[in-house]
PDB file of N, CA and C in Angstrom:
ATOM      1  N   UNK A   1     -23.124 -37.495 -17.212  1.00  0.00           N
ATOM      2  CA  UNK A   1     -22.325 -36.295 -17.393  1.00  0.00           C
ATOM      3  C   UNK A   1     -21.379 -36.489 -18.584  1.00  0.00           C
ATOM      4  N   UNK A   2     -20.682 -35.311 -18.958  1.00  0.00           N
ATOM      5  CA  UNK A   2     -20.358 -35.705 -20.555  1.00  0.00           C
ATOM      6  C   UNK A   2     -18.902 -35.415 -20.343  1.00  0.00           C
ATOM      7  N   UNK A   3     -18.118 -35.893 -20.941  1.00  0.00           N
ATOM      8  CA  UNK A   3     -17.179 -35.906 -21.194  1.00  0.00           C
ATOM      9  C   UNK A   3     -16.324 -34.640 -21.545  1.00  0.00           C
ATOM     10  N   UNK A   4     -15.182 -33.891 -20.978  1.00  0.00           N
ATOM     11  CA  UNK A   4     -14.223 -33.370 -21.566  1.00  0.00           C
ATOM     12  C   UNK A   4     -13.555 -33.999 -23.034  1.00  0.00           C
ATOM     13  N   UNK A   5     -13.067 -32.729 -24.087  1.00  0.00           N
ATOM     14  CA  UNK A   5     -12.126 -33.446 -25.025  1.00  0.00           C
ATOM     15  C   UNK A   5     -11.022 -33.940 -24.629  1.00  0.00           C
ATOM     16  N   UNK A   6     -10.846 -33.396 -23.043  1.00  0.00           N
ATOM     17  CA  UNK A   6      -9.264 -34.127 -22.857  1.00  0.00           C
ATOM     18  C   UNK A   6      -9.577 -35.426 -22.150  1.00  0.00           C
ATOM     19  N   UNK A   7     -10.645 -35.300 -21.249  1.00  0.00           N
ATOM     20  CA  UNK A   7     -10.739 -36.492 -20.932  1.00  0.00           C
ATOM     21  C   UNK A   7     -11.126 -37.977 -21.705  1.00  0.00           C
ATOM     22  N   UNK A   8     -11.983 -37.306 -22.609  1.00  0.00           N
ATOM     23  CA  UNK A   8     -12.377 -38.429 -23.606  1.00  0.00           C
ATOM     24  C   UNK A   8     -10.741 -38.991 -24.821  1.00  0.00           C
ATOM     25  N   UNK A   9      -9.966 -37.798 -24.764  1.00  0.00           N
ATOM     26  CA  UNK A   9      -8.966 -38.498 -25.579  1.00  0.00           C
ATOM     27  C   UNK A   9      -7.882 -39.388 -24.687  1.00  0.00           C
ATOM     28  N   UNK A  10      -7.793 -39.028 -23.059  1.00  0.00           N
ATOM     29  CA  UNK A  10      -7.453 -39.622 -22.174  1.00  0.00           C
ATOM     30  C   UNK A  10      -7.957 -40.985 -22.246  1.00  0.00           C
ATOM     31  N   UNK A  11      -9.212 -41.387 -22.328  1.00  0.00           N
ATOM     32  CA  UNK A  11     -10.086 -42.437 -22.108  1.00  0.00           C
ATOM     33  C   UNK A  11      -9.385 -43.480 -23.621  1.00  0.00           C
ATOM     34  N   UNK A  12      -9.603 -42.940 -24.440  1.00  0.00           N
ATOM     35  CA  UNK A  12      -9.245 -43.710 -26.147  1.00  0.00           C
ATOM     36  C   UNK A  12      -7.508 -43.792 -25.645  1.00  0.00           C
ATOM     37  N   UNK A  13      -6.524 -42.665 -25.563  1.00  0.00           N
ATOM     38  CA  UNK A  13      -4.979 -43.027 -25.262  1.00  0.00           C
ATOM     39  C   UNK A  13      -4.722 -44.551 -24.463  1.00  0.00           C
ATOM     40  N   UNK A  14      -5.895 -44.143 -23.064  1.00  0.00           N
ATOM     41  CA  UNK A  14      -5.244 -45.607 -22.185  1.00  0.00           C
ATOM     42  C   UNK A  14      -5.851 -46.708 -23.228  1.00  0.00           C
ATOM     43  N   UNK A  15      -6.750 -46.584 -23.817  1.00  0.00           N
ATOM     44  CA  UNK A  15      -7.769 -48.080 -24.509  1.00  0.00           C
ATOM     45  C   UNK A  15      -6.215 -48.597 -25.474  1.00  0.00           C
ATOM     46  N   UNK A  16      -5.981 -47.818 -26.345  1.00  0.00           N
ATOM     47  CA  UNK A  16      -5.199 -47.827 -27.100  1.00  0.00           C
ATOM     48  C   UNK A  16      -3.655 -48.269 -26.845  1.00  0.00           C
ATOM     49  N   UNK A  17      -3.004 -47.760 -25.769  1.00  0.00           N
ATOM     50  CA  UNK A  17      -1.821 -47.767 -24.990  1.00  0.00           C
ATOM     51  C   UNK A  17      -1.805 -49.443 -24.099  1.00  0.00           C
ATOM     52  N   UNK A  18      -3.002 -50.142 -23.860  1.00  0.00           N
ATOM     53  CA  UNK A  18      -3.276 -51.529 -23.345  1.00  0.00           C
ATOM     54  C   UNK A  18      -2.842 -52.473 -24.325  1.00  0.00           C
ATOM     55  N   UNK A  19      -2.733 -52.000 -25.838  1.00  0.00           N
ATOM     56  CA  UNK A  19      -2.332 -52.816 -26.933  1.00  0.00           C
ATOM     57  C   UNK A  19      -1.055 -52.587 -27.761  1.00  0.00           C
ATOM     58  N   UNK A  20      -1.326 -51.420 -27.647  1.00  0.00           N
ATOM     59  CA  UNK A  20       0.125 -50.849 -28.346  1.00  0.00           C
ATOM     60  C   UNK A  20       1.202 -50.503 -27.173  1.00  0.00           C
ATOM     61  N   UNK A  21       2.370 -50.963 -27.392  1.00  0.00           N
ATOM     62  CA  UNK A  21       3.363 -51.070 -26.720  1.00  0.00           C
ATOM     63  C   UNK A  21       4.991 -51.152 -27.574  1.00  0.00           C
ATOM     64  N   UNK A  22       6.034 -50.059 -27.109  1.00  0.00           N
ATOM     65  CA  UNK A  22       7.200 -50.099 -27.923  1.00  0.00           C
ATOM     66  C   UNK A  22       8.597 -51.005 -27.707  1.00  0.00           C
ATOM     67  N   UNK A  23       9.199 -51.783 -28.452  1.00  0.00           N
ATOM     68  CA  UNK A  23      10.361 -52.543 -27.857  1.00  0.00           C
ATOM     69  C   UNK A  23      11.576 -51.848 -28.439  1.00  0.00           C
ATOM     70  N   UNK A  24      12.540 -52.925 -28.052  1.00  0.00           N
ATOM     71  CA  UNK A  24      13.889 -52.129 -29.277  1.00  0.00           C
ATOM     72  C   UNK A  24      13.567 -52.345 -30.499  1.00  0.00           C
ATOM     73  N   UNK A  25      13.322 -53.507 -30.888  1.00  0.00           N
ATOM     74  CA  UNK A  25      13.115 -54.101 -31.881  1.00  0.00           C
ATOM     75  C   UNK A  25      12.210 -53.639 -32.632  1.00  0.00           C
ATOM     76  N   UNK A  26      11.209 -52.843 -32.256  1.00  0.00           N
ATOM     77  CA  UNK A  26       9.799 -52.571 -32.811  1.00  0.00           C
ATOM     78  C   UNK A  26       9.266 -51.489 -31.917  1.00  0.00           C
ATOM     79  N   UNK A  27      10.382 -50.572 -32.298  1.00  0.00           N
ATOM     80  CA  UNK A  27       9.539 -48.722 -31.050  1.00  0.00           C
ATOM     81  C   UNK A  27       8.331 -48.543 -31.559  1.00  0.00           C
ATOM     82  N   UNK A  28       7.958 -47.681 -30.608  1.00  0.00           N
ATOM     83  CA  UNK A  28       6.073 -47.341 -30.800  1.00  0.00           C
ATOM     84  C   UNK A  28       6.397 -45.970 -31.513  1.00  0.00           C
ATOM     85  N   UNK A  29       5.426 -45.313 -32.006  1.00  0.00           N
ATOM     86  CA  UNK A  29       5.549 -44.305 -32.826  1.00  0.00           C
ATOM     87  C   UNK A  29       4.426 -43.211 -32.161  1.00  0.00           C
ATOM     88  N   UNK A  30       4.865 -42.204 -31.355  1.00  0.00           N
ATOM     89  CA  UNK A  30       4.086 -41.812 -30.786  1.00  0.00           C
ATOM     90  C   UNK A  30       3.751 -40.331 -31.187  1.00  0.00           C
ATOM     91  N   UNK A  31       2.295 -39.881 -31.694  1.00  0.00           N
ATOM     92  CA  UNK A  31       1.907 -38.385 -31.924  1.00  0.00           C
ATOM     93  C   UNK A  31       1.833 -37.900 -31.017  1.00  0.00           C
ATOM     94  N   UNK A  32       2.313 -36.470 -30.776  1.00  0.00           N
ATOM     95  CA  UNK A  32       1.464 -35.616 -30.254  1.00  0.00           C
ATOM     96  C   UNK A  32       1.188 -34.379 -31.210  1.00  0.00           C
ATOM     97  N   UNK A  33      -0.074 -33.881 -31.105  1.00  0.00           N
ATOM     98  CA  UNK A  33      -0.154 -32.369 -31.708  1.00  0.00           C
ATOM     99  C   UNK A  33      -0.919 -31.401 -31.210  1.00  0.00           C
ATOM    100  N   UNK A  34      -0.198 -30.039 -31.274  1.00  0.00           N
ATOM    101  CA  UNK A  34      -1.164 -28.815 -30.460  1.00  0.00           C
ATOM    102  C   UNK A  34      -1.771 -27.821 -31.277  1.00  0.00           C
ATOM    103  N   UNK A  35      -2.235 -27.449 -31.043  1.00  0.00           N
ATOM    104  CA  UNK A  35      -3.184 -26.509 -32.042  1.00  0.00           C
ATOM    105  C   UNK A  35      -2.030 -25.655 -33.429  1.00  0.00           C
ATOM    106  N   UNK A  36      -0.916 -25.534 -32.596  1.00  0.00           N
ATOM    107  CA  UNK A  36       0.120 -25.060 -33.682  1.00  0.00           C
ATOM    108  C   UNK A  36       1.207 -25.953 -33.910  1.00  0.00           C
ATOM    109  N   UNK A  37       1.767 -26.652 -33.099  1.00  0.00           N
ATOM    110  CA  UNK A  37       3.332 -27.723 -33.615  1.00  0.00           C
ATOM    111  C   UNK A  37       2.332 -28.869 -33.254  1.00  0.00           C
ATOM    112  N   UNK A  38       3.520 -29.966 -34.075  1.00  0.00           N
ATOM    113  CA  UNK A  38       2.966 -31.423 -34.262  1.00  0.00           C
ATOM    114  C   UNK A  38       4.785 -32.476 -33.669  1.00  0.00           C
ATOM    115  N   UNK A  39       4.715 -33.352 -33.256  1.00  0.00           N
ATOM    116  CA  UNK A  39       5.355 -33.796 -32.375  1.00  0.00           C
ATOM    117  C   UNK A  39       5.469 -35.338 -32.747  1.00  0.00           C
ATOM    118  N   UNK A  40       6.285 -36.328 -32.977  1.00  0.00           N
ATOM    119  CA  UNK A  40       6.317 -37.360 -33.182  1.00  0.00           C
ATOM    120  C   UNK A  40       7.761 -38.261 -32.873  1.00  0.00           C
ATOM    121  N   UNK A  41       7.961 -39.426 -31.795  1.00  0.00           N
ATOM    122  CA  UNK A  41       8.817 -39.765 -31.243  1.00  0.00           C
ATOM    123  C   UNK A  41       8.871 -40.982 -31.459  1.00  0.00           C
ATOM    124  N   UNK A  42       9.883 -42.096 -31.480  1.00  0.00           N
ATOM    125  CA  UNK A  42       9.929 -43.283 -31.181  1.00  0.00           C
ATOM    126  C   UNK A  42      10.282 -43.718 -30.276  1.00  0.00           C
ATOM    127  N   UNK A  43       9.204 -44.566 -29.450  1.00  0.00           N
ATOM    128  CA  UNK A  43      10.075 -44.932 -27.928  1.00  0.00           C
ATOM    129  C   UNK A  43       9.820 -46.494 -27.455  1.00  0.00           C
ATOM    130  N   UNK A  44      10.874 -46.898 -26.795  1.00  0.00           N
ATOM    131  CA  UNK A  44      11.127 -47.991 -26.373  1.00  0.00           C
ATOM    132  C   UNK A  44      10.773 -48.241 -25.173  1.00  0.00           C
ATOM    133  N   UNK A  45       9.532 -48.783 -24.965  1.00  0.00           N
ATOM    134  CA  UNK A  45       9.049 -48.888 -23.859  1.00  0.00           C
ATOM    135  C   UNK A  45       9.521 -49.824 -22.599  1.00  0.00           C
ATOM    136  N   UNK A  46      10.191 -51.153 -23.097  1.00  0.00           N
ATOM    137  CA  UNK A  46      10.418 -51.480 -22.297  1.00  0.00           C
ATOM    138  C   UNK A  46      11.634 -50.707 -21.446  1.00  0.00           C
ATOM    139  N   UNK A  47      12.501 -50.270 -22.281  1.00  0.00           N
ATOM    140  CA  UNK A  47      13.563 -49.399 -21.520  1.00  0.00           C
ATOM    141  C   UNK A  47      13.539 -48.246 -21.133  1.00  0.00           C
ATOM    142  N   UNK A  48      12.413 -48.055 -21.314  1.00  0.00           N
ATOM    143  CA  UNK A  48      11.468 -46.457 -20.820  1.00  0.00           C
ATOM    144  C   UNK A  48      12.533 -45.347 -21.600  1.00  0.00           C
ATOM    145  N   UNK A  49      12.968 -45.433 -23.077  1.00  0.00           N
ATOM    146  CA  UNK A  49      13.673 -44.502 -23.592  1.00  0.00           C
ATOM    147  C   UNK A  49      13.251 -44.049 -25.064  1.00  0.00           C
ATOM    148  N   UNK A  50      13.564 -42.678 -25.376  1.00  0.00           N
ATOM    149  CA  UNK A  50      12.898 -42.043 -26.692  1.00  0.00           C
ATOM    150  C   UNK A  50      13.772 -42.446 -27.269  1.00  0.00           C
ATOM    151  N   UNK A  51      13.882 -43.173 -28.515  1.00  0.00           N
ATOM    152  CA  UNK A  51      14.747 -43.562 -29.388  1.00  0.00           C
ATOM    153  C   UNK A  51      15.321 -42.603 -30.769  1.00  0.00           C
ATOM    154  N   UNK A  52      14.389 -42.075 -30.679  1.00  0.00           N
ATOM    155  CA  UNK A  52      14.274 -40.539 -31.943  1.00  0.00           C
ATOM    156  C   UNK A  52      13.598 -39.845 -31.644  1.00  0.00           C
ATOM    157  N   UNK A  53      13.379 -38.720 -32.097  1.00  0.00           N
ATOM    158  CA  UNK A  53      12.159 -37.285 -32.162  1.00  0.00           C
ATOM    159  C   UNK A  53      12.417 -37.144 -33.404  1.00  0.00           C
ATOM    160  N   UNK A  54      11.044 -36.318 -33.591  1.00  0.00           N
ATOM    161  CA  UNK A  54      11.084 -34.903 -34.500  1.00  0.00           C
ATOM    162  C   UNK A  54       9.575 -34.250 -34.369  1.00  0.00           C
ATOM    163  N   UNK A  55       9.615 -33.376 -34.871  1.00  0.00           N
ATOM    164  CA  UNK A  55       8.530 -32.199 -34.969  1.00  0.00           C
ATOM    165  C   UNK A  55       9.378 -31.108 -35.629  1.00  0.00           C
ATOM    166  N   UNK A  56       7.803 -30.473 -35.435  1.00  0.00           N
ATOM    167  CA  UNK A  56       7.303 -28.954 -36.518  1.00  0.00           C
ATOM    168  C   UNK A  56       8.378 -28.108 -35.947  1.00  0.00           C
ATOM    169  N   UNK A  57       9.063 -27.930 -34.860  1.00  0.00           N
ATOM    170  CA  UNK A  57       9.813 -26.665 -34.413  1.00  0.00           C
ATOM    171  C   UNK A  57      11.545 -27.331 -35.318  1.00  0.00           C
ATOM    172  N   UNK A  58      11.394 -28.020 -35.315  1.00  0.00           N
ATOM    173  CA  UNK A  58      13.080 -28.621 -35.727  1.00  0.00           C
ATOM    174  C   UNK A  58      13.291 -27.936 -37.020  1.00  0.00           C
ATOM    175  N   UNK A  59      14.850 -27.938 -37.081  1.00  0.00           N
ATOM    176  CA  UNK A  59      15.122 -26.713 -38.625  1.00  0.00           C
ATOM    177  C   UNK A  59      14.839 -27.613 -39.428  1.00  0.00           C
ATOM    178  N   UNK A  60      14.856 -28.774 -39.967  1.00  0.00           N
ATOM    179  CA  UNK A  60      15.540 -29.566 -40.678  1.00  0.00           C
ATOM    180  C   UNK A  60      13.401 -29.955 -41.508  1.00  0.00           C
ATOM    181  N   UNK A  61      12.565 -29.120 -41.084  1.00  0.00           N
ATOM    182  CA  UNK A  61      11.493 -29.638 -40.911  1.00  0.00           C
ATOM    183  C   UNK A  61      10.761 -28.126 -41.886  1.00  0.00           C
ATOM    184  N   UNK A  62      10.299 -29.012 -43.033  1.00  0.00           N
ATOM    185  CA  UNK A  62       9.939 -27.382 -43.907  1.00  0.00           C
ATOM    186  C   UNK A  62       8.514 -26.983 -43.547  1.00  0.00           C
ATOM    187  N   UNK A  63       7.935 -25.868 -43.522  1.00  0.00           N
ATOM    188  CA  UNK A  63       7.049 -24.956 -43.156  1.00  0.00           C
ATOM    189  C   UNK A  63       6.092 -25.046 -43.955  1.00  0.00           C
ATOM    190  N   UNK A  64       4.861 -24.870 -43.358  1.00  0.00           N
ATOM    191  CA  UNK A  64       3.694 -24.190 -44.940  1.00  0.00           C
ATOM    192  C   UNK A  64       2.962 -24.108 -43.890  1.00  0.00           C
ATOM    193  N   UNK A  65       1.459 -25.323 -44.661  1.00  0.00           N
ATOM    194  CA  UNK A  65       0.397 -25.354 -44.205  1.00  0.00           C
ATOM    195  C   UNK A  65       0.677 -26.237 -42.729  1.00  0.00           C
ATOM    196  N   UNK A  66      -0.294 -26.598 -41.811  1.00  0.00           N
ATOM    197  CA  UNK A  66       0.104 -27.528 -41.341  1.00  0.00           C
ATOM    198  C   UNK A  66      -0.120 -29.214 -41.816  1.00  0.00           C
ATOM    199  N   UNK A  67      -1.140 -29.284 -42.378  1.00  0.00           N
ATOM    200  CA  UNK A  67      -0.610 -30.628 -43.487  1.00  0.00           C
ATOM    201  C   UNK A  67       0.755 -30.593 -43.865  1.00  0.00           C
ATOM    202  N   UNK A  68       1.495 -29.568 -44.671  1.00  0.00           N
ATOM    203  CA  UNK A  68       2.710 -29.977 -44.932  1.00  0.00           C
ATOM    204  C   UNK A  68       3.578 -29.990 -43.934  1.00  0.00           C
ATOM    205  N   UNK A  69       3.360 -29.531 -43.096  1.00  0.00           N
ATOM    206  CA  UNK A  69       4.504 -29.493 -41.580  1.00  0.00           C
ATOM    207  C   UNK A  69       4.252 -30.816 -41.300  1.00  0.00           C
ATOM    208  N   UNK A  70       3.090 -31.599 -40.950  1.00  0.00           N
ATOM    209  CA  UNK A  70       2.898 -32.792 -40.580  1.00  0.00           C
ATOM    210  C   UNK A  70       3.167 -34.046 -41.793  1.00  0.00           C
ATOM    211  N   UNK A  71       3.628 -33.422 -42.937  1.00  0.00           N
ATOM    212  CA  UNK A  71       4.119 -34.711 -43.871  1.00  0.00           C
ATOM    213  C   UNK A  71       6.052 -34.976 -43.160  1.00  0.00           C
ATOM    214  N   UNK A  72       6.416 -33.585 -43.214  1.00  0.00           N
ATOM    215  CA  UNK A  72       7.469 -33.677 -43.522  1.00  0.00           C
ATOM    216  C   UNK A  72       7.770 -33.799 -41.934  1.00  0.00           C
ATOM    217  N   UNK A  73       7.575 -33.764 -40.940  1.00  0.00           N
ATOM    218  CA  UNK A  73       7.086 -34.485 -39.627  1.00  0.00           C
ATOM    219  C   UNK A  73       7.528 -36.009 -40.073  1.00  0.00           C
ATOM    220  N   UNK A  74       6.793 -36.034 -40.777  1.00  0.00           N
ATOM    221  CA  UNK A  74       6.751 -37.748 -40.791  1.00  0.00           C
ATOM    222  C   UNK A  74       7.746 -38.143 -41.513  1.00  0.00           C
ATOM    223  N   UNK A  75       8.441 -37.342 -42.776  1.00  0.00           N
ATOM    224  CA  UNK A  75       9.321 -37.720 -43.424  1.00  0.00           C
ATOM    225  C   UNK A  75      10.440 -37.742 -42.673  1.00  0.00           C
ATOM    226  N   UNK A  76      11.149 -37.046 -41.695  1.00  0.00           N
ATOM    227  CA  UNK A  76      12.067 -36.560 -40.773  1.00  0.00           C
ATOM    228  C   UNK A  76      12.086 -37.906 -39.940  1.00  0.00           C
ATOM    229  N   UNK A  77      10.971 -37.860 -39.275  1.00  0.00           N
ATOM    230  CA  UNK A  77      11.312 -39.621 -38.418  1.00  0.00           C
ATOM    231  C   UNK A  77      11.678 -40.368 -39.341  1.00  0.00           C
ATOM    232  N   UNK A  78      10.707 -41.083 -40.108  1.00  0.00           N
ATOM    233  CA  UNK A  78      11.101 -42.117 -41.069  1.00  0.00           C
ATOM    234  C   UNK A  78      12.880 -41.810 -41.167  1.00  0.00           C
ATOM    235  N   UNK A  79      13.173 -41.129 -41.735  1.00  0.00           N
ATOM    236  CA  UNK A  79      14.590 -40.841 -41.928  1.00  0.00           C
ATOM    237  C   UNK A  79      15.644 -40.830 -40.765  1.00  0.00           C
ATOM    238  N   UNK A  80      15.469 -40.386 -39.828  1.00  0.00           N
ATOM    239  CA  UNK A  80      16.491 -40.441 -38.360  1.00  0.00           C
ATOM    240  C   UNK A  80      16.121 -41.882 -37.770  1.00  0.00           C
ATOM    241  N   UNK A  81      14.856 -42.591 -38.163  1.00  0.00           N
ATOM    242  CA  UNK A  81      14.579 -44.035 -37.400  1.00  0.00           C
ATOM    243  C   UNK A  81      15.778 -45.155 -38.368  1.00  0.00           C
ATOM    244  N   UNK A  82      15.505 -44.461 -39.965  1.00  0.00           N
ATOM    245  CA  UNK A  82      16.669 -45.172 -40.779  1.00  0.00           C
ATOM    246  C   UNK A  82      17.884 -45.564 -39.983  1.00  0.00           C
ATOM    247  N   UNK A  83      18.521 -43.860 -40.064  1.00  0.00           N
ATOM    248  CA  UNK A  83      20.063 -44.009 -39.388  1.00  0.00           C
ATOM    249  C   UNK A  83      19.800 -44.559 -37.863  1.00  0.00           C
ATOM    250  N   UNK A  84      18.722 -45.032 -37.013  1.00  0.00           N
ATOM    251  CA  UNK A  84      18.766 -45.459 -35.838  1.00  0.00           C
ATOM    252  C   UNK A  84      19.030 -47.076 -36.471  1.00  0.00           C
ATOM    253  N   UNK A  85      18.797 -47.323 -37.306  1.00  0.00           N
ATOM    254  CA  UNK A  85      18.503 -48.718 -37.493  1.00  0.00           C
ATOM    255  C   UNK A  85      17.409 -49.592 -37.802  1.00  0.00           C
ATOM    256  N   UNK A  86      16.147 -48.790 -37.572  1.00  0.00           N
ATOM    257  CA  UNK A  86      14.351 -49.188 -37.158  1.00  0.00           C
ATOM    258  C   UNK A  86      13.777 -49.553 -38.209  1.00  0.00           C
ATOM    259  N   UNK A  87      13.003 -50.348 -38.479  1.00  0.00           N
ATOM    260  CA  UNK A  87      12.856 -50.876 -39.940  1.00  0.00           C
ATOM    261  C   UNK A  87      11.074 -50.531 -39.902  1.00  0.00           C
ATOM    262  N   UNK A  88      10.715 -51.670 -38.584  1.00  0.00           N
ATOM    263  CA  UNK A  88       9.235 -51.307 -38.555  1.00  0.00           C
ATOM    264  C   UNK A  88       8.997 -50.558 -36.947  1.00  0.00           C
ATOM    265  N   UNK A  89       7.877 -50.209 -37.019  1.00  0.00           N
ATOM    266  CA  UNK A  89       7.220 -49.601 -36.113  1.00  0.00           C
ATOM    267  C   UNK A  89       5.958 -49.720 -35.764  1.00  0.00           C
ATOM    268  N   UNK A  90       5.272 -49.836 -34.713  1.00  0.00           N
ATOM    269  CA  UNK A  90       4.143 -49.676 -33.942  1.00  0.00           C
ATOM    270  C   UNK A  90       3.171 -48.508 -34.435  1.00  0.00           C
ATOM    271  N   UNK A  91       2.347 -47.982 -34.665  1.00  0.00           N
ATOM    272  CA  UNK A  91       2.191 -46.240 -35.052  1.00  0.00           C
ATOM    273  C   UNK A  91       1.169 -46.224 -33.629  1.00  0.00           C
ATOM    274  N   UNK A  92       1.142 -44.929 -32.383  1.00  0.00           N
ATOM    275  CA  UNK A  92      -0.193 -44.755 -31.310  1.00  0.00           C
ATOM    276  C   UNK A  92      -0.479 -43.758 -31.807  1.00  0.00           C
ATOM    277  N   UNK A  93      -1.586 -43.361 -32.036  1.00  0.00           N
ATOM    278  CA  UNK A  93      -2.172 -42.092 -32.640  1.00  0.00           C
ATOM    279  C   UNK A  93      -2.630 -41.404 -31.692  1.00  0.00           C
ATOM    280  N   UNK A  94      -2.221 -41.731 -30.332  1.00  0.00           N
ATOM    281  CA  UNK A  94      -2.212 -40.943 -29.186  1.00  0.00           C
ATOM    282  C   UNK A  94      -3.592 -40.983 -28.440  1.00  0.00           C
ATOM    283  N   UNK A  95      -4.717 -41.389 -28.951  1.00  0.00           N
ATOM    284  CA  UNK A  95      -6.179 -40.678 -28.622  1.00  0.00           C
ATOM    285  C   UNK A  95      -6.713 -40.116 -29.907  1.00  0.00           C
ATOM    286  N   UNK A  96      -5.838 -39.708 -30.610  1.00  0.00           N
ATOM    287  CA  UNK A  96      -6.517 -38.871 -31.845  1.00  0.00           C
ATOM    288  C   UNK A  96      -6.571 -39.271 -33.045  1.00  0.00           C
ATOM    289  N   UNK A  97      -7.899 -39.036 -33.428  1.00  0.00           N
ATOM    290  CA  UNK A  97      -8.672 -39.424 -34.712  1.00  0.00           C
ATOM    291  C   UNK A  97      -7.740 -40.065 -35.607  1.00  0.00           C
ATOM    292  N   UNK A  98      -7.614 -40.812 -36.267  1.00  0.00           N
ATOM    293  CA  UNK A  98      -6.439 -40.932 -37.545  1.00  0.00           C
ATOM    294  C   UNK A  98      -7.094 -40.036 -38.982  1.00  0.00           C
ATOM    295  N   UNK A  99      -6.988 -39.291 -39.013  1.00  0.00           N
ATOM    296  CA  UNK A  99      -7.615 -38.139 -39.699  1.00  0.00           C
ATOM    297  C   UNK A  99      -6.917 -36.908 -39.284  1.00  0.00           C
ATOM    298  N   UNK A 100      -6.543 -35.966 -40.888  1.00  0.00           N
ATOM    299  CA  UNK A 100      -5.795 -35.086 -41.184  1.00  0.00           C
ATOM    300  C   UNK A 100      -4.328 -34.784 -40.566  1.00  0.00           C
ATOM    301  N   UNK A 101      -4.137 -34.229 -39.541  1.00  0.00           N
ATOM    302  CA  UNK A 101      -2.220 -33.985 -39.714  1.00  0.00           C
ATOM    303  C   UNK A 101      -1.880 -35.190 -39.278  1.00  0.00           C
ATOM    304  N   UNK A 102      -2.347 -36.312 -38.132  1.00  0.00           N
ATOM    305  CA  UNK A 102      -2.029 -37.504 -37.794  1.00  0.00           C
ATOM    306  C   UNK A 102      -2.045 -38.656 -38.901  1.00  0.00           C
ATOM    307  N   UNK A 103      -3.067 -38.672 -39.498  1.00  0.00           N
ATOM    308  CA  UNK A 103      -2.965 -39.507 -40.910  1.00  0.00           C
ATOM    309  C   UNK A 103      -1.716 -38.957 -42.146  1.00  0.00           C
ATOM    310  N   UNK A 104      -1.915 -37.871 -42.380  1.00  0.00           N
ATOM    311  CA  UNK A 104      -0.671 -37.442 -43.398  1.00  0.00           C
ATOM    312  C   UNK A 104       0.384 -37.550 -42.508  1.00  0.00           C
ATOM    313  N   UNK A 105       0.637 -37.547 -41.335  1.00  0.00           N
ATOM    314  CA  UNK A 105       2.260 -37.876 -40.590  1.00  0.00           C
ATOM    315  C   UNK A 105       2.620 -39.031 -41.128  1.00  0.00           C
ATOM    316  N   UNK A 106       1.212 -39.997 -40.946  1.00  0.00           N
ATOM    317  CA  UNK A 106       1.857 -41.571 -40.503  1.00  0.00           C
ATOM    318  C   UNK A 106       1.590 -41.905 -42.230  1.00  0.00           C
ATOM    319  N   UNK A 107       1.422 -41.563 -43.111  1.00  0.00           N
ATOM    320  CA  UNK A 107       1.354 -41.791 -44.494  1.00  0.00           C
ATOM    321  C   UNK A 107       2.908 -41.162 -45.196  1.00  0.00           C
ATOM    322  N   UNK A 108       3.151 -40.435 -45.109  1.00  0.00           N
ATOM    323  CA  UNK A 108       5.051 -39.503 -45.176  1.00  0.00           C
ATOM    324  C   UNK A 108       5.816 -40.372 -44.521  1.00  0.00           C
ATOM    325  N   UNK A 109       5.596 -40.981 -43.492  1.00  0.00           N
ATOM    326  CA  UNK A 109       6.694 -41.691 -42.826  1.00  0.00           C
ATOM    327  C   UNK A 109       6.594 -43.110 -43.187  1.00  0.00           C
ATOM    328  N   UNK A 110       5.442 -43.764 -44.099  1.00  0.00           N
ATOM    329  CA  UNK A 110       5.386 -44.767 -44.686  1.00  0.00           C
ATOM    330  C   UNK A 110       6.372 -45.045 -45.890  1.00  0.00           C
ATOM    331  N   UNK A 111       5.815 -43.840 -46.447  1.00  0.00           N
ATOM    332  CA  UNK A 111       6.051 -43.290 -47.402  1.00  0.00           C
ATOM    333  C   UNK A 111       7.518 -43.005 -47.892  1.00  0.00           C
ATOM    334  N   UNK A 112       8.601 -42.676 -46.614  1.00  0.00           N
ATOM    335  CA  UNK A 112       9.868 -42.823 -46.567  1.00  0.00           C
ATOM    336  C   UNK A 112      10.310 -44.163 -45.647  1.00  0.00           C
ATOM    337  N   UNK A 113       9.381 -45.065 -45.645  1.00  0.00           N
ATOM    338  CA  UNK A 113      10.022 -46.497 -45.702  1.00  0.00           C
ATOM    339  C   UNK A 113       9.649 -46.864 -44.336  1.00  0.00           C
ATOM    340  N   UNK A 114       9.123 -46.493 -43.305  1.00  0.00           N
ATOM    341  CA  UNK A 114       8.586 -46.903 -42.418  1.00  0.00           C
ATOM    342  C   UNK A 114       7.981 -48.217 -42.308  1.00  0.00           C
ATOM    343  N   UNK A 115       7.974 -49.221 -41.928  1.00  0.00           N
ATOM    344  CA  UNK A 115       6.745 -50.443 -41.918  1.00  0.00           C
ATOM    345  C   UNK A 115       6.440 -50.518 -40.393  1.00  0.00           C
ATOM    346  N   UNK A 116       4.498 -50.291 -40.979  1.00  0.00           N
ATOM    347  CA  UNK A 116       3.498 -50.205 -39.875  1.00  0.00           C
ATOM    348  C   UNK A 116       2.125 -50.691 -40.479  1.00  0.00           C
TER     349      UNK A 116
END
């Protein structure tokens, strides 16, 4: 029997989530995205706490295509992980492909100084 897309990205999240794991020292960088907003958090797993956000709905986050919503996605963390203190990071691509808005997130947030 075949697989759901949710279940199959369920299936890749846990594969993925067995290796990748967030500390203080080194938060995980976690996507999410929905057919219209894109979502990206840093969290500290052992203390079970979000250390930053950002996404597509936040003002501070400029508009277009969604490629550019998802650069500047990424530019926005990179930048609030700064003033957190966060130097490097973990990146989970959640289940999903590293290809198009998930790849340009995690390339913008490199890009503003991220190390991953």
């Amino acid at each position: 029997m075949a697989l759901s897309k949710l279940e199959r990205r369920q299936r890749i999240k846990n594969r993925i989530r067995k290796i990748v794991s967030g500390t203080a020292a080194k938060p995980r960088l976690s996507v999410f995205r929905s057919n219209k907003e894109i979502y990206a958090q840093l969290v500290d797993d052992v203390a079970g706490v979000t250390l930053v956000s950002a996404s597509s709905r936040d003002k501070e986050v400029t508009t277009g295509s969604k490629l550019e919503t998802a650069a500047s996605v990424g530019k926005v963390i990179a930048e609030k992980a700064a003033k957190a203190g966060v130097e490097t990071i973990s990146f989970d691509r959640n289940g999903y492909l590293y290809h198009g808005r998930v790849k340009v997130l995690a390339e913008a947030a490199r890009e503003a100084g991220l190390k991953f």
